[in-house]
N, C-alpha and C. Protein backbone atom coordinates (compact mmCIF):
# COMPACT_ATOMS: atom_id res chain seq x y z
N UNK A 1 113.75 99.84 124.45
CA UNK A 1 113.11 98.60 124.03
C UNK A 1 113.51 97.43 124.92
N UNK A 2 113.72 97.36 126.04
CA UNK A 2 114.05 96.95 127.26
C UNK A 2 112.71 95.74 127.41
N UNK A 3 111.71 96.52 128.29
CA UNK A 3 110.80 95.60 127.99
C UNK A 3 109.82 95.11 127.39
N UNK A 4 110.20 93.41 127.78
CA UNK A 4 109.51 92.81 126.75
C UNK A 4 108.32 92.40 126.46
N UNK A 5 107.17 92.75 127.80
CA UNK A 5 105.92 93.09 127.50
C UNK A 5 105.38 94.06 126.92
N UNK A 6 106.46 95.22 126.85
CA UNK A 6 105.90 96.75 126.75
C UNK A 6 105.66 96.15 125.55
N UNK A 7 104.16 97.41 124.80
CA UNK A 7 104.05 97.08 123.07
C UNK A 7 104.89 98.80 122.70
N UNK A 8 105.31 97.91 121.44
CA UNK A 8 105.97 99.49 120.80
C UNK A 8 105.19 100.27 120.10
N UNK A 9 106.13 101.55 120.20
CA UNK A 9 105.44 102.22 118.99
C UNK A 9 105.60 101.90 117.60
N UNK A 10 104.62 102.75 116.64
CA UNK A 10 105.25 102.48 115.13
C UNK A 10 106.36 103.03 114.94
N UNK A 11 106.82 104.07 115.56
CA UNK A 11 107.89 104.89 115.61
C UNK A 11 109.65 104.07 116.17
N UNK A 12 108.64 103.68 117.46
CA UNK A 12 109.71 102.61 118.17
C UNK A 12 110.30 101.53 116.86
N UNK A 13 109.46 100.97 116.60
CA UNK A 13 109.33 99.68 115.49
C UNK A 13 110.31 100.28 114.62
N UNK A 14 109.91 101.47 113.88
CA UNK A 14 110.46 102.00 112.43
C UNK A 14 112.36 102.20 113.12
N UNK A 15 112.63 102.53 114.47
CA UNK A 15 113.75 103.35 114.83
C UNK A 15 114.43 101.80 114.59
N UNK A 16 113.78 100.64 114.80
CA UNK A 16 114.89 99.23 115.02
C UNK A 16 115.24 98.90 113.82
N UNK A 17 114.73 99.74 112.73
CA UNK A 17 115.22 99.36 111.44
C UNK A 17 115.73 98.04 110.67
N UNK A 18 114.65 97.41 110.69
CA UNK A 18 114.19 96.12 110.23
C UNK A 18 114.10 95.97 108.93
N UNK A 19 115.64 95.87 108.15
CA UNK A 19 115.34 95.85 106.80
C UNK A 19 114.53 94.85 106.31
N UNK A 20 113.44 94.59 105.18
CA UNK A 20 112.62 93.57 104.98
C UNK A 20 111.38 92.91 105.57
N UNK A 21 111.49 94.04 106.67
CA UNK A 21 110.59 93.85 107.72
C UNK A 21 109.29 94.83 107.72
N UNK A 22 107.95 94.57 107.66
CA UNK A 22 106.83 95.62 107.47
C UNK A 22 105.86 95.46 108.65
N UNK A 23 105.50 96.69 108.83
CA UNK A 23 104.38 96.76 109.78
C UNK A 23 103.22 96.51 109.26
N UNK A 24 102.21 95.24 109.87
CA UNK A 24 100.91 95.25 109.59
C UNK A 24 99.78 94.81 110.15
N UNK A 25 99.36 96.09 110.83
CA UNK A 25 98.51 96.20 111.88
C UNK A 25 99.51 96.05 113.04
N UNK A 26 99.23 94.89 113.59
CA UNK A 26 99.86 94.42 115.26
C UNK A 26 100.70 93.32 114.76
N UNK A 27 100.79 93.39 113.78
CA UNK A 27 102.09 92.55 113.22
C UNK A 27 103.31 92.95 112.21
N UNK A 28 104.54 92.22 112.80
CA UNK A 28 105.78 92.29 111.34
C UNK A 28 105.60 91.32 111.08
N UNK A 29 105.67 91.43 109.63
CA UNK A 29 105.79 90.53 108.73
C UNK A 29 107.05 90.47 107.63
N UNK A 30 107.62 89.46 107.26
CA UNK A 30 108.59 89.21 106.32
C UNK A 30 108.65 88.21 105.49
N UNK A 31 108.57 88.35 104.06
CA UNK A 31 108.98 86.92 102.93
C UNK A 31 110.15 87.43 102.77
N UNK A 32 110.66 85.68 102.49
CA UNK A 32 112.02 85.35 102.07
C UNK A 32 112.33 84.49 101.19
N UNK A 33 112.40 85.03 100.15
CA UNK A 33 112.31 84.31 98.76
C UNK A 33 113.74 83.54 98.56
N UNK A 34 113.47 82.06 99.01
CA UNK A 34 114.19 80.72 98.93
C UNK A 34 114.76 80.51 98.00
N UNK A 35 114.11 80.68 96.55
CA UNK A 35 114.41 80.28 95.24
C UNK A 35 114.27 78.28 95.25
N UNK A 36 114.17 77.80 96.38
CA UNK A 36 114.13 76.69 96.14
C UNK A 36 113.17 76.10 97.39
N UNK A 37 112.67 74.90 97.37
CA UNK A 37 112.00 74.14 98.72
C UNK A 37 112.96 73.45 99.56
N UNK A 38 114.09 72.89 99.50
CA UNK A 38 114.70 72.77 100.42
C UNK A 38 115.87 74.01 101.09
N UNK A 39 115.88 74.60 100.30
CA UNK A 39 116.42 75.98 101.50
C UNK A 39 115.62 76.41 102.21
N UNK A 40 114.25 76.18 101.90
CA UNK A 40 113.14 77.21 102.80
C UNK A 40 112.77 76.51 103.97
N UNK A 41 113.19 75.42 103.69
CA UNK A 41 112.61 73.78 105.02
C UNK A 41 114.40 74.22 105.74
N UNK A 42 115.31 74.36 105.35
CA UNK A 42 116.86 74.62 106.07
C UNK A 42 116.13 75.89 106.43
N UNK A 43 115.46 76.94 106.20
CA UNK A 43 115.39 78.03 107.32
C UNK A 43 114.05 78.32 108.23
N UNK A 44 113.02 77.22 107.57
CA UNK A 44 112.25 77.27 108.97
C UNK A 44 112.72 76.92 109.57
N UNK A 45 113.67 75.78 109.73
CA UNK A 45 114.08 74.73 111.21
C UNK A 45 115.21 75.56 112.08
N UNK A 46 116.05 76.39 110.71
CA UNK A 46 116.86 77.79 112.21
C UNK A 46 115.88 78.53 112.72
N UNK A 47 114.96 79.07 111.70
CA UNK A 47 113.62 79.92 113.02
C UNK A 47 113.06 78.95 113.82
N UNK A 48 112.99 77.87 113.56
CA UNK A 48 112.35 77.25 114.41
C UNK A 48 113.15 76.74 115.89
N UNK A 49 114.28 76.54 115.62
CA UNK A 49 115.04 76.41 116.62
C UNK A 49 115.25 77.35 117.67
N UNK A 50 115.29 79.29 116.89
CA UNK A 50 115.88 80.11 117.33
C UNK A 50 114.41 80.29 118.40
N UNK A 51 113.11 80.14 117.79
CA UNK A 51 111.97 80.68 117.96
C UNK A 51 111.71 79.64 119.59
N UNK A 52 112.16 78.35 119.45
CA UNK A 52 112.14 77.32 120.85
C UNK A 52 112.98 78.15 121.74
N UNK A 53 114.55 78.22 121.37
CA UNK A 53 114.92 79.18 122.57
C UNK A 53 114.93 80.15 123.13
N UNK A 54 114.17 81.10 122.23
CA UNK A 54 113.88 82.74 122.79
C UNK A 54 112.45 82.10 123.71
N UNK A 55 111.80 81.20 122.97
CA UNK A 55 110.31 80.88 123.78
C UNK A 55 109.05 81.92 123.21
N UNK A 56 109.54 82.20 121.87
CA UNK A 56 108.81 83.20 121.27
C UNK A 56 108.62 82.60 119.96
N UNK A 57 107.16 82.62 119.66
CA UNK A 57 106.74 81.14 118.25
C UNK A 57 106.33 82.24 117.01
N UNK A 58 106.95 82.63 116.24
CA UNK A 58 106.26 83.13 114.84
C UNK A 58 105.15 82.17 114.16
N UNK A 59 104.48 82.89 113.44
CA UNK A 59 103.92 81.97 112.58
C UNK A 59 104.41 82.09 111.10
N UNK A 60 104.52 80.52 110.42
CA UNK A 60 105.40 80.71 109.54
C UNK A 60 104.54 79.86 108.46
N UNK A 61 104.60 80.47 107.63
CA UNK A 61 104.49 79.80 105.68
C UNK A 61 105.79 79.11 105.34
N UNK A 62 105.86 77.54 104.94
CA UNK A 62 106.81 77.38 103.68
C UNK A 62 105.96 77.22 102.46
N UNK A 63 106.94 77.99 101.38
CA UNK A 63 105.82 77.49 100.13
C UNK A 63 107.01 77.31 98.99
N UNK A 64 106.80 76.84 97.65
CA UNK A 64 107.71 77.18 96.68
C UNK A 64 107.28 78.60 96.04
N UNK A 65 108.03 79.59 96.25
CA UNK A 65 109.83 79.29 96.56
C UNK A 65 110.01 80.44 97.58
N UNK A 66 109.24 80.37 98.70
CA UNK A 66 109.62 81.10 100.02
C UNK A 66 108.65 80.89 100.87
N UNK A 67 109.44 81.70 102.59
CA UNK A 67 108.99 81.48 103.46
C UNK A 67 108.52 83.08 103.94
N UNK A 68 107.42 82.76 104.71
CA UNK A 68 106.63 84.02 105.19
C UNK A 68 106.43 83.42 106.50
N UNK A 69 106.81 84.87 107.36
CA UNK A 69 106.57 85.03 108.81
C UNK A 69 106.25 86.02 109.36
N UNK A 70 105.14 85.69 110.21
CA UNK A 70 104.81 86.62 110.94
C UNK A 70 105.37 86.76 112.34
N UNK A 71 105.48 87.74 113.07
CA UNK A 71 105.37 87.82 114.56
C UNK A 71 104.50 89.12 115.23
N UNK A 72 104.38 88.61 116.28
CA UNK A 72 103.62 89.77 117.06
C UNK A 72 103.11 88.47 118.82
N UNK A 73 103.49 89.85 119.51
CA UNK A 73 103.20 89.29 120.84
C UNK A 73 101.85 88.95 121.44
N UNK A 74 100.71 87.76 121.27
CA UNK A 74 99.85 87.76 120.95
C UNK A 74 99.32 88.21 123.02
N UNK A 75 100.36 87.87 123.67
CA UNK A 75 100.28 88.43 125.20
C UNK A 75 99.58 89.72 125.65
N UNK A 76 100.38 90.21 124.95
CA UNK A 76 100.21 91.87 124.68
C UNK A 76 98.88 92.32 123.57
N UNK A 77 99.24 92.02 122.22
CA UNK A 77 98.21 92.43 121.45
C UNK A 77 99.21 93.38 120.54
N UNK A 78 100.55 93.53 120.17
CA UNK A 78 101.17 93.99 119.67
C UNK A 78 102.72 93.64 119.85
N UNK A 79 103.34 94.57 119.03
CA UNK A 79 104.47 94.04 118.61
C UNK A 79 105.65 94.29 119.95
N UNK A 80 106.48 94.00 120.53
CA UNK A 80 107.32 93.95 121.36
C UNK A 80 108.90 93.80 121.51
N UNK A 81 109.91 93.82 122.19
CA UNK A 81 111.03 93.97 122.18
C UNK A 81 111.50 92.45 121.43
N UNK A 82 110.85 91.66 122.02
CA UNK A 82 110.58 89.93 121.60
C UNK A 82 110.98 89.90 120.03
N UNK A 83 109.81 90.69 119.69
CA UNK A 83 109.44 90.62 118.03
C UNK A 83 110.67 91.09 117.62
N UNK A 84 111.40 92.13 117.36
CA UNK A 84 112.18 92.52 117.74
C UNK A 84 113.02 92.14 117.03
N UNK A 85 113.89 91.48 118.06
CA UNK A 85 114.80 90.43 118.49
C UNK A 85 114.68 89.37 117.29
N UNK A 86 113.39 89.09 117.41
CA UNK A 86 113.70 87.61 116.76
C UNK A 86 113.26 87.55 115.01
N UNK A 87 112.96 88.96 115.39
CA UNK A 87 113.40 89.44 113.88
C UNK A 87 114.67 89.71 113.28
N UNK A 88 115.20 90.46 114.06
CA UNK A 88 117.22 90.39 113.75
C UNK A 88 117.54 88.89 113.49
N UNK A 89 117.52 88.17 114.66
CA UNK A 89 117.96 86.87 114.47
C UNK A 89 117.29 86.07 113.19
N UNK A 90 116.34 86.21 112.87
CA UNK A 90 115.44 85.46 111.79
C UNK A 90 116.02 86.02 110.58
N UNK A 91 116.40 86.96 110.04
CA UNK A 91 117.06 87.97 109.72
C UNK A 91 118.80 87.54 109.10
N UNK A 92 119.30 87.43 110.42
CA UNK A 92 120.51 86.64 109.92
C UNK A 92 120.50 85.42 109.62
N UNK A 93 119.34 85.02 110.03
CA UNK A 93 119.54 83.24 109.38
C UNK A 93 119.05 83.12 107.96
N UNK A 94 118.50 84.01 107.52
CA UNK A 94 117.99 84.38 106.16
C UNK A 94 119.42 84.68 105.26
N UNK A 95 120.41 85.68 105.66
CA UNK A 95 121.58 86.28 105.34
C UNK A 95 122.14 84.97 105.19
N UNK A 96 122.88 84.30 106.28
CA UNK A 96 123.59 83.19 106.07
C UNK A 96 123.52 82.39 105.45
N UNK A 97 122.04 81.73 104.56
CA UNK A 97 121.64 81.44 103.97
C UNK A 97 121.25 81.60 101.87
N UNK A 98 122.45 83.13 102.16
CA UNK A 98 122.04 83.75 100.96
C UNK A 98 120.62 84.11 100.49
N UNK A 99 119.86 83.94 101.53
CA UNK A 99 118.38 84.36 101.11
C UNK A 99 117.96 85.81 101.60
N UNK A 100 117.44 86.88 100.36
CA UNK A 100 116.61 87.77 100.50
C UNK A 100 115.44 87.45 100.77
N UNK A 101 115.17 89.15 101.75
CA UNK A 101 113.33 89.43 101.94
C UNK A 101 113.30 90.15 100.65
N UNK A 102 111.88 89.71 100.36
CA UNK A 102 111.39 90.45 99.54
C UNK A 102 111.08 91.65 99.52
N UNK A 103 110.80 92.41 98.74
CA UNK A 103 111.00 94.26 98.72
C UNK A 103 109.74 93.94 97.69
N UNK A 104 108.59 93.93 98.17
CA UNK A 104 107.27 94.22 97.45
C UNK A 104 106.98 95.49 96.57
């Protein structure tokens, strides 16, 4: 998972084991149930920060009482090492936060 144009497989995708994380279509997607509106505004602005320095932009929902994000490499047309990545990281900023993904 090296490079970061390559698109992955579903297989690839499933091996990075993305807890909270779902495949759909040419996208992952993840909610993260906030329980409140200002925790969910404290974790768009770490994705949003994290998402400026990778140079890789999710698209993101705040709502009461969570946040939903998508990613996918719109370069490519699928999901990538990128996505990835900034899913782990999106991931721990959720953790640090005491906030779960949702398990639909």
């Amino acid at each position: 998972m090296t490079d970061p144009k390559q698109k992955l497989s579903p297989s690839e995708i499933a091996e990075a084991g993305l807890a909270g994380w779902r495949l759909a279509d040419e996208t992952l997607t993840a909610h993260f149930q906030t329980q409140d509106f200002a925790t969910g505004l404290d974790l768009v602005n770490r994705i949003g920060g994290s998402a400026e320095e990778a140079n890789h932009h999710p698209d993101i929902t705040l709502t009461y009482p969570e946040v939903g994000v998508t990613l996918s490499s719109h370069d490519v047309g699928g999901i990538t090492s990128r996505d990835v990545d900034l899913a782990r990281i999106i991931s721990g900023h959720a953790e640090d936060l005491g906030v779960e993904a949702a398990t639909e």
